[in-house]
N, C-alpha and C. Protein backbone atom coordinates (compact mmCIF):
# COMPACT_ATOMS: atom_id res chain seq x y z
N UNK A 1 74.12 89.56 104.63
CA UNK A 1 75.12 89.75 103.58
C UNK A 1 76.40 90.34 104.20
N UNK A 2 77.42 89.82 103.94
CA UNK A 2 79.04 90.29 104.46
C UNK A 2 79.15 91.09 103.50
N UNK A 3 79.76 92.10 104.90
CA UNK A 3 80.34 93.85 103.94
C UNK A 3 81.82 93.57 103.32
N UNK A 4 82.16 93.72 102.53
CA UNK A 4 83.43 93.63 102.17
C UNK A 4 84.33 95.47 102.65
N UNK A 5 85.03 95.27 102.82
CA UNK A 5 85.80 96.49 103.38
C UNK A 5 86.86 96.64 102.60
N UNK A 6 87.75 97.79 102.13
CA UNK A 6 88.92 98.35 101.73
C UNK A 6 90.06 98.92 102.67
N UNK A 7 91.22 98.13 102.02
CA UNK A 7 92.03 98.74 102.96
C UNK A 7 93.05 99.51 101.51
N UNK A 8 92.87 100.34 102.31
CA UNK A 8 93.30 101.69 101.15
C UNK A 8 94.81 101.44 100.47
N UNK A 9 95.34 101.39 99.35
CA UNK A 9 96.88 101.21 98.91
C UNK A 9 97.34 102.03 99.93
N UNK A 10 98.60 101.95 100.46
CA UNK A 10 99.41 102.45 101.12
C UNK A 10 99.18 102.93 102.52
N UNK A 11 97.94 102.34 102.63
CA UNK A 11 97.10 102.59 104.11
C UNK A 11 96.83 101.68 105.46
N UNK A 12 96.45 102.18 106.44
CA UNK A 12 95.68 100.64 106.88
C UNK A 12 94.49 101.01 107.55
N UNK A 13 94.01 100.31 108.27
CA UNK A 13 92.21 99.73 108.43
C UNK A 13 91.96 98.90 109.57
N UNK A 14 91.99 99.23 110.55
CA UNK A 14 91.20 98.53 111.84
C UNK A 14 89.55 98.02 111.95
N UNK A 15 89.57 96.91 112.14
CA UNK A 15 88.03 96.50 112.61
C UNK A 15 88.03 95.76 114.01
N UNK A 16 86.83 95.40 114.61
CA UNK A 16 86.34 94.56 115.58
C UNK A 16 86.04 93.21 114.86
N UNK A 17 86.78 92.27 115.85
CA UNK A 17 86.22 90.81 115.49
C UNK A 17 85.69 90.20 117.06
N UNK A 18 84.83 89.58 116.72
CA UNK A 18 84.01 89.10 118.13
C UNK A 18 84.33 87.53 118.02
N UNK A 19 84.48 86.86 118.98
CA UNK A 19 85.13 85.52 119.24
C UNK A 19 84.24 84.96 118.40
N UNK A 20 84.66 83.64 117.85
CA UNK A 20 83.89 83.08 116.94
C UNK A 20 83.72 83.52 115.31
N UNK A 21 83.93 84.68 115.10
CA UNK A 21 84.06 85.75 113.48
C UNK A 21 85.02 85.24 112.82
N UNK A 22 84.65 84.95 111.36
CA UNK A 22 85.50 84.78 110.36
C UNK A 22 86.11 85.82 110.22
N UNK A 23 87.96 85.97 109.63
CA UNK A 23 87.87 87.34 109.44
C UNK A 23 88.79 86.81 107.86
N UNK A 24 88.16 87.32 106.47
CA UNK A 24 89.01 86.65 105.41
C UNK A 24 89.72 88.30 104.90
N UNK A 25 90.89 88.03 104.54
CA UNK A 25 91.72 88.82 104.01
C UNK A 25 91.72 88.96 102.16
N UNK A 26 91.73 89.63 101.95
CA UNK A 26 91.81 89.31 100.12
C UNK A 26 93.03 89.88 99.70
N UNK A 27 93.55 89.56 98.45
CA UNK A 27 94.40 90.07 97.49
C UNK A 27 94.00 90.51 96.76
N UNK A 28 93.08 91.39 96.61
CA UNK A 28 92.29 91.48 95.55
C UNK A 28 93.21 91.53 94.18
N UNK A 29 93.99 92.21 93.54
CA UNK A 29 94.75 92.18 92.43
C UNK A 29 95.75 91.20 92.66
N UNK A 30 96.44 90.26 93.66
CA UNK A 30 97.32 89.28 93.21
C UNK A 30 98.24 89.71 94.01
N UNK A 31 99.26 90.75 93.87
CA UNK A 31 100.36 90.56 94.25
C UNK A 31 101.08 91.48 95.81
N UNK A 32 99.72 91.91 96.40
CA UNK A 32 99.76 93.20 97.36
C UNK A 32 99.99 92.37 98.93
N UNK A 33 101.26 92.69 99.95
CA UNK A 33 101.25 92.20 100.89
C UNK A 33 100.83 92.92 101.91
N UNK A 34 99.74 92.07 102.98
CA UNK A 34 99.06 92.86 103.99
C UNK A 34 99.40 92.44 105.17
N UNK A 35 100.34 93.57 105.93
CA UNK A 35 100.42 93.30 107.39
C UNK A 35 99.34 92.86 108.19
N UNK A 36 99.31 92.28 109.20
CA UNK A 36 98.18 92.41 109.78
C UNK A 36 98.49 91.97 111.12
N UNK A 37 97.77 92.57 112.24
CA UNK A 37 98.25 92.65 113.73
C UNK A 37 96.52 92.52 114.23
N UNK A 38 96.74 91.28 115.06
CA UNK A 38 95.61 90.92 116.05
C UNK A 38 95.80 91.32 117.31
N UNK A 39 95.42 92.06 118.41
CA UNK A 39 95.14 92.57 119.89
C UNK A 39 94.02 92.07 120.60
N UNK A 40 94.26 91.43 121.44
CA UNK A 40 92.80 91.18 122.76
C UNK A 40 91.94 92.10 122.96
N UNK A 41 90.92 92.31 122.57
CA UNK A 41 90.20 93.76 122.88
C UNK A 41 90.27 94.33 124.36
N UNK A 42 90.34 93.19 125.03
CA UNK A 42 90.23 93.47 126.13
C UNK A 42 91.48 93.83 127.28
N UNK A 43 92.65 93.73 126.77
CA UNK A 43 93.94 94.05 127.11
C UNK A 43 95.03 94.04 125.71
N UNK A 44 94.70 95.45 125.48
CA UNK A 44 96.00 95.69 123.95
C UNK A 44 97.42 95.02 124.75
N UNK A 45 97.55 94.85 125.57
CA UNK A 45 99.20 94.60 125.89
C UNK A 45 98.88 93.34 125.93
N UNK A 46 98.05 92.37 125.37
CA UNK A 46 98.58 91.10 124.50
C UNK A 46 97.33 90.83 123.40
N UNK A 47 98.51 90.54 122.29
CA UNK A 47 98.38 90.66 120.87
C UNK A 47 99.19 89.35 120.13
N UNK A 48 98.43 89.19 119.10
CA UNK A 48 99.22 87.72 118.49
C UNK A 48 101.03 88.31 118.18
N UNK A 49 101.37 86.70 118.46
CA UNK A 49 103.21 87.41 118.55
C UNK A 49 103.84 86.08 117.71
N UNK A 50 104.52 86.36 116.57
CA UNK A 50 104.93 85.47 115.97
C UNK A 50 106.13 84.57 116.49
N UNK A 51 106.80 85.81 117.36
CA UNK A 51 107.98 84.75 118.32
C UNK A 51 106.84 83.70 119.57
N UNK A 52 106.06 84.03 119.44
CA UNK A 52 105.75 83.01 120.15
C UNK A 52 104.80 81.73 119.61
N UNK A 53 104.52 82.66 118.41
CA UNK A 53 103.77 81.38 117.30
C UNK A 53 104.43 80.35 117.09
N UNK A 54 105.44 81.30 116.27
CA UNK A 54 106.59 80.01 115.57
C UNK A 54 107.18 78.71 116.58
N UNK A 55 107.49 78.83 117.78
CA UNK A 55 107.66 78.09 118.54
C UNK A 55 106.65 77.06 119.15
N UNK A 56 105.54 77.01 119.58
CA UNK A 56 104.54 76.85 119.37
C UNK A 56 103.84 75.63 118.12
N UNK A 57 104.25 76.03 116.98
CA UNK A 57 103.91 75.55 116.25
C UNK A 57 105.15 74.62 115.86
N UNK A 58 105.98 75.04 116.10
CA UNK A 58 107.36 74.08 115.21
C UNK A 58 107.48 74.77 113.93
N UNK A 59 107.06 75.81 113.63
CA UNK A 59 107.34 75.50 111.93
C UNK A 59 107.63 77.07 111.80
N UNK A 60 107.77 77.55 110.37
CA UNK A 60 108.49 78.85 110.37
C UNK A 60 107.06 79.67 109.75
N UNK A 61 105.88 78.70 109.48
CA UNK A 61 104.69 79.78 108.89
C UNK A 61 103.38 78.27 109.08
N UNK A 62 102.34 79.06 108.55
CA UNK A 62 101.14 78.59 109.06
C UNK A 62 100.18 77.65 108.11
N UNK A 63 99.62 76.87 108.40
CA UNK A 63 98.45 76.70 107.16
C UNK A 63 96.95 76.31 108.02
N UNK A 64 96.23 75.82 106.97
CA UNK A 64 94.92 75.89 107.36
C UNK A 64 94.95 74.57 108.63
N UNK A 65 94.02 74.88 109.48
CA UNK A 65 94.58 73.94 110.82
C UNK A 65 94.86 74.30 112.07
N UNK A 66 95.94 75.23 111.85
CA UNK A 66 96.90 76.02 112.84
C UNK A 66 95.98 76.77 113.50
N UNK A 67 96.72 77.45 115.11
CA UNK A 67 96.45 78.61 115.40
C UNK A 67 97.89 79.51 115.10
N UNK A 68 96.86 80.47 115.83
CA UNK A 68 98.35 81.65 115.66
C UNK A 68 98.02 82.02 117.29
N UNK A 69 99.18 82.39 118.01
CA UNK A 69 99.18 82.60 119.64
C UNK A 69 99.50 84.07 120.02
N UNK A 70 99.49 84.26 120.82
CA UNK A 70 99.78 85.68 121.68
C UNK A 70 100.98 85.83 122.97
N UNK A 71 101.53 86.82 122.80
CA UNK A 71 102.67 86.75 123.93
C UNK A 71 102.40 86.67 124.86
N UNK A 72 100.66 85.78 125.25
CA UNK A 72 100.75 85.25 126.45
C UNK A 72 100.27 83.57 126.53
N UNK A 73 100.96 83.22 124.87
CA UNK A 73 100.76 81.81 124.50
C UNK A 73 99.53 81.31 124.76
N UNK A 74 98.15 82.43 124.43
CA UNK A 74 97.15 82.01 124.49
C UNK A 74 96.52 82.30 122.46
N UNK A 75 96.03 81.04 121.93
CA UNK A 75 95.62 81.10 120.96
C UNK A 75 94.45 82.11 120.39
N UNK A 76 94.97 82.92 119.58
CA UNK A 76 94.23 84.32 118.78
C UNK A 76 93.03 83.93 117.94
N UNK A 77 93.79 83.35 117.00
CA UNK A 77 92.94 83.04 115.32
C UNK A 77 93.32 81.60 115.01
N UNK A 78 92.38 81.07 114.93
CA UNK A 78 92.94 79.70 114.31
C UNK A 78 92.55 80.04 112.60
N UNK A 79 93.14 79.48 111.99
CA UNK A 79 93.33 79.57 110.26
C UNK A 79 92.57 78.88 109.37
N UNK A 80 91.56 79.29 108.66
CA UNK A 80 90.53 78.15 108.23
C UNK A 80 90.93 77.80 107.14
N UNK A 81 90.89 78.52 105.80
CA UNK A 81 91.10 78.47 104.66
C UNK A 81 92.23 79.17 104.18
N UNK A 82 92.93 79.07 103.42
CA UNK A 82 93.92 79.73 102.94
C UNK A 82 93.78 79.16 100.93
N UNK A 83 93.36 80.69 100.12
CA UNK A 83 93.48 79.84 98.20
C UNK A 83 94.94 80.03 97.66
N UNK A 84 95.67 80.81 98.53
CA UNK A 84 96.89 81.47 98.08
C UNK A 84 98.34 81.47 97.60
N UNK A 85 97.84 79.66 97.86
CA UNK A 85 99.46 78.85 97.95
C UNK A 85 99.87 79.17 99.16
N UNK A 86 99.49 79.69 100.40
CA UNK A 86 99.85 79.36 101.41
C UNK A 86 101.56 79.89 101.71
N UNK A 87 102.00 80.94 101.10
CA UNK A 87 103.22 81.57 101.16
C UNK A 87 103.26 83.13 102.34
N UNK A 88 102.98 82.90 103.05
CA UNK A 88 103.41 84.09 104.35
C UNK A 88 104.42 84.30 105.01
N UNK A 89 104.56 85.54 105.78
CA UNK A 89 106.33 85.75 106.02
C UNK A 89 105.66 86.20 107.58
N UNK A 90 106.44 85.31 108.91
CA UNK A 90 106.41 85.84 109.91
C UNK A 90 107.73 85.75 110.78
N UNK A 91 108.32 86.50 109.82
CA UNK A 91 109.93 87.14 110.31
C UNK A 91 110.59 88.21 110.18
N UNK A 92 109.53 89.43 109.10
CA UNK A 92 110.28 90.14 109.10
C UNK A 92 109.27 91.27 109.68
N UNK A 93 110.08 92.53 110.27
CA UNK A 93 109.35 93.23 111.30
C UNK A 93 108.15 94.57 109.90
N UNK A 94 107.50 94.97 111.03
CA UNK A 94 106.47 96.27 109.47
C UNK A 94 107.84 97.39 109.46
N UNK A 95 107.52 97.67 108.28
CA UNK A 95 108.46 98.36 107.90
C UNK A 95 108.34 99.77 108.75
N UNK A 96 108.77 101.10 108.55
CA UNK A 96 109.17 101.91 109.21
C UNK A 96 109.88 103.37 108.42
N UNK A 97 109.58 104.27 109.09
CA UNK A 97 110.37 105.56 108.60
C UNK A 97 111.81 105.21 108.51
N UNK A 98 112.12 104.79 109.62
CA UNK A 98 113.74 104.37 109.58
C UNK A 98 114.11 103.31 108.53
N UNK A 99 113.42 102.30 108.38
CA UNK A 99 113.40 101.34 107.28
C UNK A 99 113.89 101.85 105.97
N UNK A 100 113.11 102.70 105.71
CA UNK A 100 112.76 103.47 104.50
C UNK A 100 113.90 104.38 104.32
N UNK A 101 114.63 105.11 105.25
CA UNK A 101 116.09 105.74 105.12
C UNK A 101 117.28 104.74 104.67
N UNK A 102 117.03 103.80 105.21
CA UNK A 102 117.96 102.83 105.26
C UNK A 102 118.08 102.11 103.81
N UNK A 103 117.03 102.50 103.43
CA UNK A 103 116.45 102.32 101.54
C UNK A 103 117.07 103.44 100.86
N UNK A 104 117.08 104.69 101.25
CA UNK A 104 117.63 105.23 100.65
C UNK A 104 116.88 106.84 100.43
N UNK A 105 115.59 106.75 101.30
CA UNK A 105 114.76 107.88 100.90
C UNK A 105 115.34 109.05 101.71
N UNK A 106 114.98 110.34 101.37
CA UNK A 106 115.20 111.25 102.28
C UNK A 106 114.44 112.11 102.61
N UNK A 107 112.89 111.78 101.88
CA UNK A 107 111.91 112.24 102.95
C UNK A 107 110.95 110.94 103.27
N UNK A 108 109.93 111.59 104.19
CA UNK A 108 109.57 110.58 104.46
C UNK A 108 108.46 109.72 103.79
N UNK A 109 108.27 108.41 104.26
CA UNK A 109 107.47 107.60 103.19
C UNK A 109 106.82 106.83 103.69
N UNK A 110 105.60 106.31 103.23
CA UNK A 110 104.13 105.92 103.92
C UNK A 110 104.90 104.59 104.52
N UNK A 111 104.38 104.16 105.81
CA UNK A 111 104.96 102.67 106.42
C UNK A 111 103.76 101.96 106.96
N UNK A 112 104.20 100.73 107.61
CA UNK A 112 103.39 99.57 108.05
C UNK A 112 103.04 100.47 109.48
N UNK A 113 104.11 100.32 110.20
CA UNK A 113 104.12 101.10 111.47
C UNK A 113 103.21 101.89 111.72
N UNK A 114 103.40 102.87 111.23
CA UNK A 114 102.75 104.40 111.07
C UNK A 114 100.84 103.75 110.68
N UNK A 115 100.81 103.10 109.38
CA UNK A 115 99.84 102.59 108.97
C UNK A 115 98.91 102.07 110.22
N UNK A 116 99.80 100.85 111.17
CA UNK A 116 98.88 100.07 112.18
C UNK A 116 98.16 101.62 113.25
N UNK A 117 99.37 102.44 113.30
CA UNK A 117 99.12 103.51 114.46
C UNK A 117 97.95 104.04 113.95
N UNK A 118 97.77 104.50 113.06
CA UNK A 118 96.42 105.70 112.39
C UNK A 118 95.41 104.70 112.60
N UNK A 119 95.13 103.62 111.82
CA UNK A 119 94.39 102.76 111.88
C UNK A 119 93.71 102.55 113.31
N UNK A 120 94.13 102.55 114.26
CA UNK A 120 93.97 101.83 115.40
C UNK A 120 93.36 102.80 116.16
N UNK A 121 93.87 104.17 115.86
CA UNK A 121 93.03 105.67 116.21
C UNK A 121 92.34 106.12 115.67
N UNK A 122 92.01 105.66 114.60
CA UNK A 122 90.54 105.64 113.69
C UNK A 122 89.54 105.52 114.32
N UNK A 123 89.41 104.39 115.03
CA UNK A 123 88.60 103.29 116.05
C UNK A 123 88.84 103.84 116.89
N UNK A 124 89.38 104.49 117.70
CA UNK A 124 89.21 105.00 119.34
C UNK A 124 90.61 104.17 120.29
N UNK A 125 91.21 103.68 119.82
CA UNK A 125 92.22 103.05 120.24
C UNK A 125 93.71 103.46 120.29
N UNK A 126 94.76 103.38 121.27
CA UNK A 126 96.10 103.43 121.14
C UNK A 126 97.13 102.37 121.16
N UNK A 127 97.74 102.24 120.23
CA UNK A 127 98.42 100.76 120.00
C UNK A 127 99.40 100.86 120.91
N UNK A 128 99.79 99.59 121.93
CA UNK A 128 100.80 100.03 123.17
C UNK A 128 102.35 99.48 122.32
N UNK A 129 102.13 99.06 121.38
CA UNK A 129 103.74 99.04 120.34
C UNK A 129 103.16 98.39 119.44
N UNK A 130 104.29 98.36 118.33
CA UNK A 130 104.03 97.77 117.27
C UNK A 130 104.60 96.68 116.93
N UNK A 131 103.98 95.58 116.83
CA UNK A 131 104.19 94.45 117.23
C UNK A 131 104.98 93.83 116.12
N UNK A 132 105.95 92.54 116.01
CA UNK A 132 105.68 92.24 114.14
C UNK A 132 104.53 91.84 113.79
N UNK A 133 104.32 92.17 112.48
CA UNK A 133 103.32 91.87 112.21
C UNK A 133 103.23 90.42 111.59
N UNK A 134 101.72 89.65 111.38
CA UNK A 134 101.77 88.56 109.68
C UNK A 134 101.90 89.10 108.97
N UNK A 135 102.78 88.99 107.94
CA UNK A 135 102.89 89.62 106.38
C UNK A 135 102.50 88.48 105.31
N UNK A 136 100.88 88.65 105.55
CA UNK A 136 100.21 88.37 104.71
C UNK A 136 100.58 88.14 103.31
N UNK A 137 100.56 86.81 102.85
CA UNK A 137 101.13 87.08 100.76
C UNK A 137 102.52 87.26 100.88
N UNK A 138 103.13 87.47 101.49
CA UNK A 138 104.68 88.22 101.46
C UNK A 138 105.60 86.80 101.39
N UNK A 139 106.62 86.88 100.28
CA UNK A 139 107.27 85.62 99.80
C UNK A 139 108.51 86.38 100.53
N UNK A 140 108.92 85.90 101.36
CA UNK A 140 110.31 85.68 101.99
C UNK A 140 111.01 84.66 101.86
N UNK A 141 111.39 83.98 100.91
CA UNK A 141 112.28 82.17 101.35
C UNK A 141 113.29 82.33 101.88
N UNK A 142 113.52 81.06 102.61
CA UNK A 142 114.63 81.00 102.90
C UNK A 142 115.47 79.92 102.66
N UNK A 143 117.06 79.35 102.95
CA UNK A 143 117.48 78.38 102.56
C UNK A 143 118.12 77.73 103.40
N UNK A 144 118.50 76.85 103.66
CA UNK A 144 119.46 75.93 104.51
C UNK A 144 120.34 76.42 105.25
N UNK A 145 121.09 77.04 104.81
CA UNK A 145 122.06 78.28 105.26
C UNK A 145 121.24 79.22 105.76
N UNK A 146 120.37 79.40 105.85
CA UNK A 146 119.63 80.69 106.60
C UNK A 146 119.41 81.73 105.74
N UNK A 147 119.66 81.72 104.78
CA UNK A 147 120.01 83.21 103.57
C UNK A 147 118.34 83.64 103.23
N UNK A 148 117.98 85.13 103.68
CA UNK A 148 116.82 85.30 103.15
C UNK A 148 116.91 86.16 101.70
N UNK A 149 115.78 86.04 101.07
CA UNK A 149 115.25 87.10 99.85
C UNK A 149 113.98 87.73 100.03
N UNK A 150 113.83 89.01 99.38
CA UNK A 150 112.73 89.30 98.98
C UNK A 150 112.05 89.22 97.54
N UNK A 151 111.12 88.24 97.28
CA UNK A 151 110.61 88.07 96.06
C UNK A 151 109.33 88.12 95.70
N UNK A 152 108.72 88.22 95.02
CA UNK A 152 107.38 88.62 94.77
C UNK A 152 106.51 87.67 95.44
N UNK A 153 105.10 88.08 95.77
CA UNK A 153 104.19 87.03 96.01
C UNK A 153 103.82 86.06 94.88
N UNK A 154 103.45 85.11 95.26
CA UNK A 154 102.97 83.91 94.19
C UNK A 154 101.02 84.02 94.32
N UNK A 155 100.48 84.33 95.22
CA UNK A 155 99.26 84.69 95.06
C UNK A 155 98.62 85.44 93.72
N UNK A 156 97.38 85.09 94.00
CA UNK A 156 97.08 85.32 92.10
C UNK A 156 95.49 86.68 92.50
N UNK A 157 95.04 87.37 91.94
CA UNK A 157 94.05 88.09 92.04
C UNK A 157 92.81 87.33 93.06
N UNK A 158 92.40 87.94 94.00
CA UNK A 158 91.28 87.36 94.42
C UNK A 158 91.00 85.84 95.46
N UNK A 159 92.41 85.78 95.26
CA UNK A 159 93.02 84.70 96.62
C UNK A 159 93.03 85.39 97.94
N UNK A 160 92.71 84.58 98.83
CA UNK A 160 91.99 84.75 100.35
C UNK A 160 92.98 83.83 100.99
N UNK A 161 93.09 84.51 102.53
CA UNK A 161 93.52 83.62 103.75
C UNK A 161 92.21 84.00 104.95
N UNK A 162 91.82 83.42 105.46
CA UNK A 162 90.35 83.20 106.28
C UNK A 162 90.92 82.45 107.84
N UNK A 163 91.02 83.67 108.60
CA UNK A 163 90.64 83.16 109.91
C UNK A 163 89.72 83.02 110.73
N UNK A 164 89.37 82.60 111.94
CA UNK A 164 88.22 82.65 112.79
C UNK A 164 89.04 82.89 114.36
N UNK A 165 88.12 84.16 114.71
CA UNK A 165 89.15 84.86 116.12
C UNK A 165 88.09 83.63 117.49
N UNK A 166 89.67 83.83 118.09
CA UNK A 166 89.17 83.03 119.17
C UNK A 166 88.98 83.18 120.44
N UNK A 167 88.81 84.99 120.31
CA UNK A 167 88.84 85.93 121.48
C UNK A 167 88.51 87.27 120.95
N UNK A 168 87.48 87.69 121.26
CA UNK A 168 87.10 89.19 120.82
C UNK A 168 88.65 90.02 120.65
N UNK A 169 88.51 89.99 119.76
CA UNK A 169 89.88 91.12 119.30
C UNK A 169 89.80 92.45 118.12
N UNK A 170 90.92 93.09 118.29
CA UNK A 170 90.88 94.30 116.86
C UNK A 170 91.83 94.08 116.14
N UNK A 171 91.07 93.51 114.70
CA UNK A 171 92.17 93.48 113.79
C UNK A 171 92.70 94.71 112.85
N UNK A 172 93.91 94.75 112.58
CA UNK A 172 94.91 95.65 111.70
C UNK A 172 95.17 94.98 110.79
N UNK A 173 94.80 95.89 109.97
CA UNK A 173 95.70 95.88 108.34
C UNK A 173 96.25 96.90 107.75
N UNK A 174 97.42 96.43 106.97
CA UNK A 174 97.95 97.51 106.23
C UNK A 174 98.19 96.86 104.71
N UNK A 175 97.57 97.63 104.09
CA UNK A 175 98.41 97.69 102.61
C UNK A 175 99.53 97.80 102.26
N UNK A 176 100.84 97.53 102.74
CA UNK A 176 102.10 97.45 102.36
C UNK A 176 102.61 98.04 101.53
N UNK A 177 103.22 99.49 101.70
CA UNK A 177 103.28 100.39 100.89
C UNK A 177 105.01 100.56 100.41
N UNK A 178 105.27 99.17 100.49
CA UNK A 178 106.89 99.14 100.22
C UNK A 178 106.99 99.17 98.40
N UNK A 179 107.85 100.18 97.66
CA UNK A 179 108.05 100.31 96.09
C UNK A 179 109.13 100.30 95.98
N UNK A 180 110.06 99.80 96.97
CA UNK A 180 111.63 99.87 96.45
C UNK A 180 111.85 98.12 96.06
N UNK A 181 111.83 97.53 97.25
CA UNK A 181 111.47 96.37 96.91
C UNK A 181 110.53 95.24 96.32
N UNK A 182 110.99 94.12 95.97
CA UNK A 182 109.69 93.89 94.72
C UNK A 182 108.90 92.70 95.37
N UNK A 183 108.34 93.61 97.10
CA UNK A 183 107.66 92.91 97.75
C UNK A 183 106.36 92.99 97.29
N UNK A 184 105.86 93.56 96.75
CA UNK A 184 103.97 94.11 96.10
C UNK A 184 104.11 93.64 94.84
N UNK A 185 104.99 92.69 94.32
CA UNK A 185 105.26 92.67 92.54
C UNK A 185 106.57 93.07 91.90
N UNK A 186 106.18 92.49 90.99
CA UNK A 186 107.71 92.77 90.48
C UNK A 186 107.58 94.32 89.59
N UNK A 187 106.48 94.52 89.55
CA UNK A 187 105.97 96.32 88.89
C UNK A 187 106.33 97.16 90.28
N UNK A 188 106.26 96.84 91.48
CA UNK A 188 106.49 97.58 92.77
C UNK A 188 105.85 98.75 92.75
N UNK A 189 104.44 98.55 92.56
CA UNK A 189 103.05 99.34 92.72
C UNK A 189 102.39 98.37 94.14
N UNK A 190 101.99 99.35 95.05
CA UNK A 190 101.16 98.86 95.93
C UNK A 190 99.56 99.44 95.69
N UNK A 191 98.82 98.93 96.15
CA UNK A 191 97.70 98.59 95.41
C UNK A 191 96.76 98.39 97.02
N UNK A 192 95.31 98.40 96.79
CA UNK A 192 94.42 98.36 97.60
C UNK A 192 94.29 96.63 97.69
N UNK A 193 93.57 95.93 99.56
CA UNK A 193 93.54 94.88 99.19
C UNK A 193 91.64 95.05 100.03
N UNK A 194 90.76 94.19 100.29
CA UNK A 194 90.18 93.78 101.15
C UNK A 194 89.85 93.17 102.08
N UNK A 195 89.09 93.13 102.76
CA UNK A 195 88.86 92.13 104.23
C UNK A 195 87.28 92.45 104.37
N UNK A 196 86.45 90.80 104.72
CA UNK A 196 85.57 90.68 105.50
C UNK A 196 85.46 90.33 106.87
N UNK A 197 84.24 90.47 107.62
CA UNK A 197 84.58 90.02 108.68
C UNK A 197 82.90 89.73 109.43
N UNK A 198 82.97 88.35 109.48
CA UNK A 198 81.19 88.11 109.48
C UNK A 198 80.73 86.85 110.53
């Protein structure tokens, strides 16, 4: 029986995936975007890298089919299933303390960053940077002109994206604890999501 795991609202959550492991992500309520950062177990200084995905692939995001690569253009996770409408953002960096000033706060406020770091020392591990991350669910469009937005996810409660690692690795997640923007919904409540991994 697969354990289902929590990754805490405003938190994140490291596991082990062993080559060959499904690893499925959930939304559980619909509208919550989850960073998520893959590492080689066996050398953290290479980790899936979207500048080197995107190129790679030709395209600006992923679907079922694909791999996703590493900044040493060796393939991570290939992508099995996706229920989600298939809307992911791998352009914009995890957010940040500094991020978050730049929003407008003036103390400080829970981040992606910070999130991957704890996470990763949970497990016995030190993250050698923080990479961009996949932003899982996260509706970024863009247009002809290049012009981006931030707009809500289109994912619905209980929609999954499902990879299978293709190299013993440690995966990161974060619950996306952004409430200024109406990246988690247009209510801009962040919310708990899950992950298996079997």
């Amino acid at each position: 029986m697969t354990e289902t795991l929590i990754i805490p609202a405003r938190r994140g959550k490291a596991a082990m995936a062993k080559q060959g492991q499904s690893i499925r992500v959930i939304n559980t309520h619909g509208n919550q975007v989850v960073d998520t950062w893959a590492f080689n177990l066996e050398d953290l200084n290479e980790f899936q890298s979207n500048e080197h995905t995107r190129p790679t692939l030709m395209k600006m995001t992923f679907k079922p089919g694909d791999s996703l690569y590493t900044n040493k253009r060796r393939a991570i996770l290939d992508v099995e299933e996706d229920t989600s409408g298939g809307i992911h953002d791998l352009l914009m960096a995890a957010c940040d303390d500094h991020r978050y000033k730049l929003l407008g706060c003036t103390e400080y406020h829970d981040n992606c960053s910070d999130n991957m770091i704890n996470a990763m020392k949970e497990i016995g591990y030190d993250a050698p940077e923080v990479p961009s991350p996949m932003n899982l669910f996260m509706n970024i469009p863009w247009t002809p002109a290049g012009n981006l937005s931030w707009v809500a996810p289109i994912s619905k409660p209980g929609d999954y994206i499902q990879f299978r690692a293709t190299m013993d690795c440690i995966m990161v997640f974060s619950a996306c604890p952004q409430d200024i923007l109406p990246v988690n919904g247009v209510d801009r409540k962040p919310t708990e999501a899950h992950f298996s991994i079997f």
